[in-house]
Protein backbone atom coordinates (compact mmCIF):
# COMPACT_ATOMS: atom_id res chain seq x y z
CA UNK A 1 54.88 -74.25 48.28
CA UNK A 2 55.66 -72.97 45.05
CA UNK A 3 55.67 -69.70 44.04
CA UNK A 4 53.38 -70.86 41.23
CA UNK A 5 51.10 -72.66 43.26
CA UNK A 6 51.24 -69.89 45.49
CA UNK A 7 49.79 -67.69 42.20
CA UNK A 8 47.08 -70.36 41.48
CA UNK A 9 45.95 -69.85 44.75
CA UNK A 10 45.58 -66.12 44.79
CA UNK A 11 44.05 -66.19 41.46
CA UNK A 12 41.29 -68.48 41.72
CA UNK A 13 39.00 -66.42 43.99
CA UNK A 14 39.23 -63.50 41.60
CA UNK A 15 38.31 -66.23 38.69
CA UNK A 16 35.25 -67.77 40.41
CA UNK A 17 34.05 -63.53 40.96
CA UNK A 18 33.89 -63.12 37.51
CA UNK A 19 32.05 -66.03 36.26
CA UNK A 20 29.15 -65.49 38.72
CA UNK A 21 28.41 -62.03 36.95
CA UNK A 22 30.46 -60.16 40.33
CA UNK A 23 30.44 -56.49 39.46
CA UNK A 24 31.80 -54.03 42.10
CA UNK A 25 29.52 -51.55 43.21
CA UNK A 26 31.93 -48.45 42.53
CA UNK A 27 32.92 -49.90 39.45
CA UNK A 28 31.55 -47.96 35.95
CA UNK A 29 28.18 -49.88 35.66
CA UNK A 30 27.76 -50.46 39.51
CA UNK A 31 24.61 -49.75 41.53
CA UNK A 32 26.96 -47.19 43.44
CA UNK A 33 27.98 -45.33 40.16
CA UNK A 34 24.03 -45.41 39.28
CA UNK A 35 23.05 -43.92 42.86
CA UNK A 36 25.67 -41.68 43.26
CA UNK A 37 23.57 -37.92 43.13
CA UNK A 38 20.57 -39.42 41.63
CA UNK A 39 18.68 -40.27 44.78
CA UNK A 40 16.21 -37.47 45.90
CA UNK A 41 15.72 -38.14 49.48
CA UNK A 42 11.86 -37.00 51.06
CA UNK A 43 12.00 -34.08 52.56
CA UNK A 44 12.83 -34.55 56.55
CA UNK A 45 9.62 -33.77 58.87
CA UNK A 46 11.46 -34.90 62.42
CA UNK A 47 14.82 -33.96 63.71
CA UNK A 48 15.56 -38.28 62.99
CA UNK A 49 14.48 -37.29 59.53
CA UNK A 50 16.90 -34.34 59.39
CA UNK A 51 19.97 -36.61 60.71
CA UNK A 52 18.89 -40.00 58.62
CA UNK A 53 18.74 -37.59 55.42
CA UNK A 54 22.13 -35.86 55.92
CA UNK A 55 23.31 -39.65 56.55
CA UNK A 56 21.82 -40.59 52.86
CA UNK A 57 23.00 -37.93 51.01
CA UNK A 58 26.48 -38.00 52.77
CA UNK A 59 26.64 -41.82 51.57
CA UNK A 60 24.62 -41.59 47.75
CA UNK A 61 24.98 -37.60 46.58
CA UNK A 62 22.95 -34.76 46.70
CA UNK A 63 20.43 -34.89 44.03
CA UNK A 64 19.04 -32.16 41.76
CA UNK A 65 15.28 -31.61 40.86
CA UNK A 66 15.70 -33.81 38.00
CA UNK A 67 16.85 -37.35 40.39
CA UNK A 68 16.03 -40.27 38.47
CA UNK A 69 14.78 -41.71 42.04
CA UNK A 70 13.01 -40.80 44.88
CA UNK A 71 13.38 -42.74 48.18
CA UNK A 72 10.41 -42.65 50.68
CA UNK A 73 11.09 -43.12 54.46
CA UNK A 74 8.80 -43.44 57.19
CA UNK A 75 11.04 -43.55 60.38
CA UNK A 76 9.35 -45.25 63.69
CA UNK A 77 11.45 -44.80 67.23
CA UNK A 78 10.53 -46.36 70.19
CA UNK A 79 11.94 -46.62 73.71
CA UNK A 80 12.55 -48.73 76.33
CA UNK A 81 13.67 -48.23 80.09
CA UNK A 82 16.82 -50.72 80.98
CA UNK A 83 17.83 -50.79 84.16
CA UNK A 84 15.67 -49.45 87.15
CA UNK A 85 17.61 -48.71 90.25
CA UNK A 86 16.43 -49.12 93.93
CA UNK A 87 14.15 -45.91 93.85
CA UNK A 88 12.55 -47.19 90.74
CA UNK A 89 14.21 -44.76 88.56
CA UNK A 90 15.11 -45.93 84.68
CA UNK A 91 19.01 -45.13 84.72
CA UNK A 92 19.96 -46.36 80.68
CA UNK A 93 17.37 -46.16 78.08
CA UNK A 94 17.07 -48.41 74.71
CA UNK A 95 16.64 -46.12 71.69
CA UNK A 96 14.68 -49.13 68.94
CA UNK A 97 14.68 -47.64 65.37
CA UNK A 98 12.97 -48.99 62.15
CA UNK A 99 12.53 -47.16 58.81
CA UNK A 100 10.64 -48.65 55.99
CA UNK A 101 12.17 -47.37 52.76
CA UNK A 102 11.52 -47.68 49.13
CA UNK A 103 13.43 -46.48 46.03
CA UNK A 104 11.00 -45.36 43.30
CA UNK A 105 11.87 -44.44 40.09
CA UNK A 106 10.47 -40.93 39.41
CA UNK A 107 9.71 -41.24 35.56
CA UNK A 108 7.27 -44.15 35.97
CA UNK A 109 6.70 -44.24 39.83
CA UNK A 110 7.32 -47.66 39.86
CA UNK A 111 9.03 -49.12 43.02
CA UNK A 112 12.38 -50.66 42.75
CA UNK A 113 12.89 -52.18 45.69
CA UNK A 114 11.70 -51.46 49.39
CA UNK A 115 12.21 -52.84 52.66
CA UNK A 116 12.72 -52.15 56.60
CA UNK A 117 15.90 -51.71 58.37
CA UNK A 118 16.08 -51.73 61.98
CA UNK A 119 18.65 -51.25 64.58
CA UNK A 120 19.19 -49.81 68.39
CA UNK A 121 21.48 -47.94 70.27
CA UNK A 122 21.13 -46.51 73.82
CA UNK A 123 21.97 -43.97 76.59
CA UNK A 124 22.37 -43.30 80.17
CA UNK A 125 20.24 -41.08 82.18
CA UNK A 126 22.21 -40.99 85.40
CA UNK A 127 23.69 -37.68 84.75
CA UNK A 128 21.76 -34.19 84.96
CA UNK A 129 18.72 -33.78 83.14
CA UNK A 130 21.02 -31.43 80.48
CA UNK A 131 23.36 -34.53 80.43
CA UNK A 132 20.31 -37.09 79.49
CA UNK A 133 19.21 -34.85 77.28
CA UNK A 134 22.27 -34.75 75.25
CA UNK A 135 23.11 -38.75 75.57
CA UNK A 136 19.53 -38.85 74.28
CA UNK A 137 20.12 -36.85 70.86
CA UNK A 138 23.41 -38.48 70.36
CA UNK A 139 21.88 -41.49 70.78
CA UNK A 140 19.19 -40.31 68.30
CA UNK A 141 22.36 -39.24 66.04
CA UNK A 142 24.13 -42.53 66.00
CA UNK A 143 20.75 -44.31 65.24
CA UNK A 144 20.34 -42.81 61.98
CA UNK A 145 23.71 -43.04 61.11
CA UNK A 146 23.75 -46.74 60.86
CA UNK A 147 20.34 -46.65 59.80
CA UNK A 148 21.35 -44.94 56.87
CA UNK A 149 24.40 -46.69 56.45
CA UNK A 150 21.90 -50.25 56.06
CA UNK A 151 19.57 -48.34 54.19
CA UNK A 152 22.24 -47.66 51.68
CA UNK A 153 24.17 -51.26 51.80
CA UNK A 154 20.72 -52.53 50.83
CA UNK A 155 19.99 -50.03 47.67
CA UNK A 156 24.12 -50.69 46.45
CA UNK A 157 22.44 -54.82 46.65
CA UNK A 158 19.46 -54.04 44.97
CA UNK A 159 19.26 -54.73 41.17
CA UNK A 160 18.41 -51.38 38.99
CA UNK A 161 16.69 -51.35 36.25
CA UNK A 162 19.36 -50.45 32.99
């Protein structure tokens, strides 16, 4: 193959991105450079809040008082027993996780986009009661970190308002 060919090739991809209207997300007028410390995230009332907040404003920015949005969270955990050994004892634990977000914008109040993410992780509880107890809040831990990591892939795809 030609090394002109090979150029055609390589170029054509980056052609078809920018007729569709393909803007990156970190670029100067992408969602990420509108997000980035304008997101005031609700105030955590759980120790899930606490971690799925830090996650948030690890990923958009610390806000000020003056954010130009809010985002609402209502975080839901639920568990489930997996495996029950011969004494009837549940050894590993599912840890289910859904949070129903939406981005408002605080000058009108209007919502911008909202949704629910949901994912799961889990833990064993074979060790020491100290030893479930910590598998348990790291479980809780990694949870909310890819919960907030969805939460925020979803607000970079949402379309802002100019």
């Amino acid at each position: 193959m030609s090394l002109y060919s090979r150029r055609s090739l390589i170029a054509l991809p980056l052609v078809a991105l920018a007729a569709c209207g393909f803007t990156p997300v970190y670029g100067t007028d992408g969602t990420g450079a509108q997000l980035r410390g304008q997101v005031l995230v609700q105030e955590p009332s759980s120790q899930a809040g606490y971690l799925l907040t830090r996650q948030l404003e690890t990923r958009l920015g610390r806000s000020g008082t003056a954010a130009r949005y809010a985002l609402d969270l209502t975080i839901d955990l639920e568990e489930d027993g997996l495996a029950i050994n011969a004494t009837g004892d549940i050894t590993r634990f599912n840890l289910i996780g859904r949070v129903q977000y939406a981005l408002r914008d605080t000058s009108t109040g209007a919502i911008i986009t909202s949704d629910t993410v949901e994912n799961f992780t889990a833990y064993s509880a074979t060790g020491t009661t100290v030893a479930t107890l910590a598998s348990e809040r790291d479980a809780v831990e990694r949870l909310m970190v890819i919960l907030g990591d969805q939460i925020t892939a979803r607000l970079y795809a949402a379309a802002l308002p100019a």
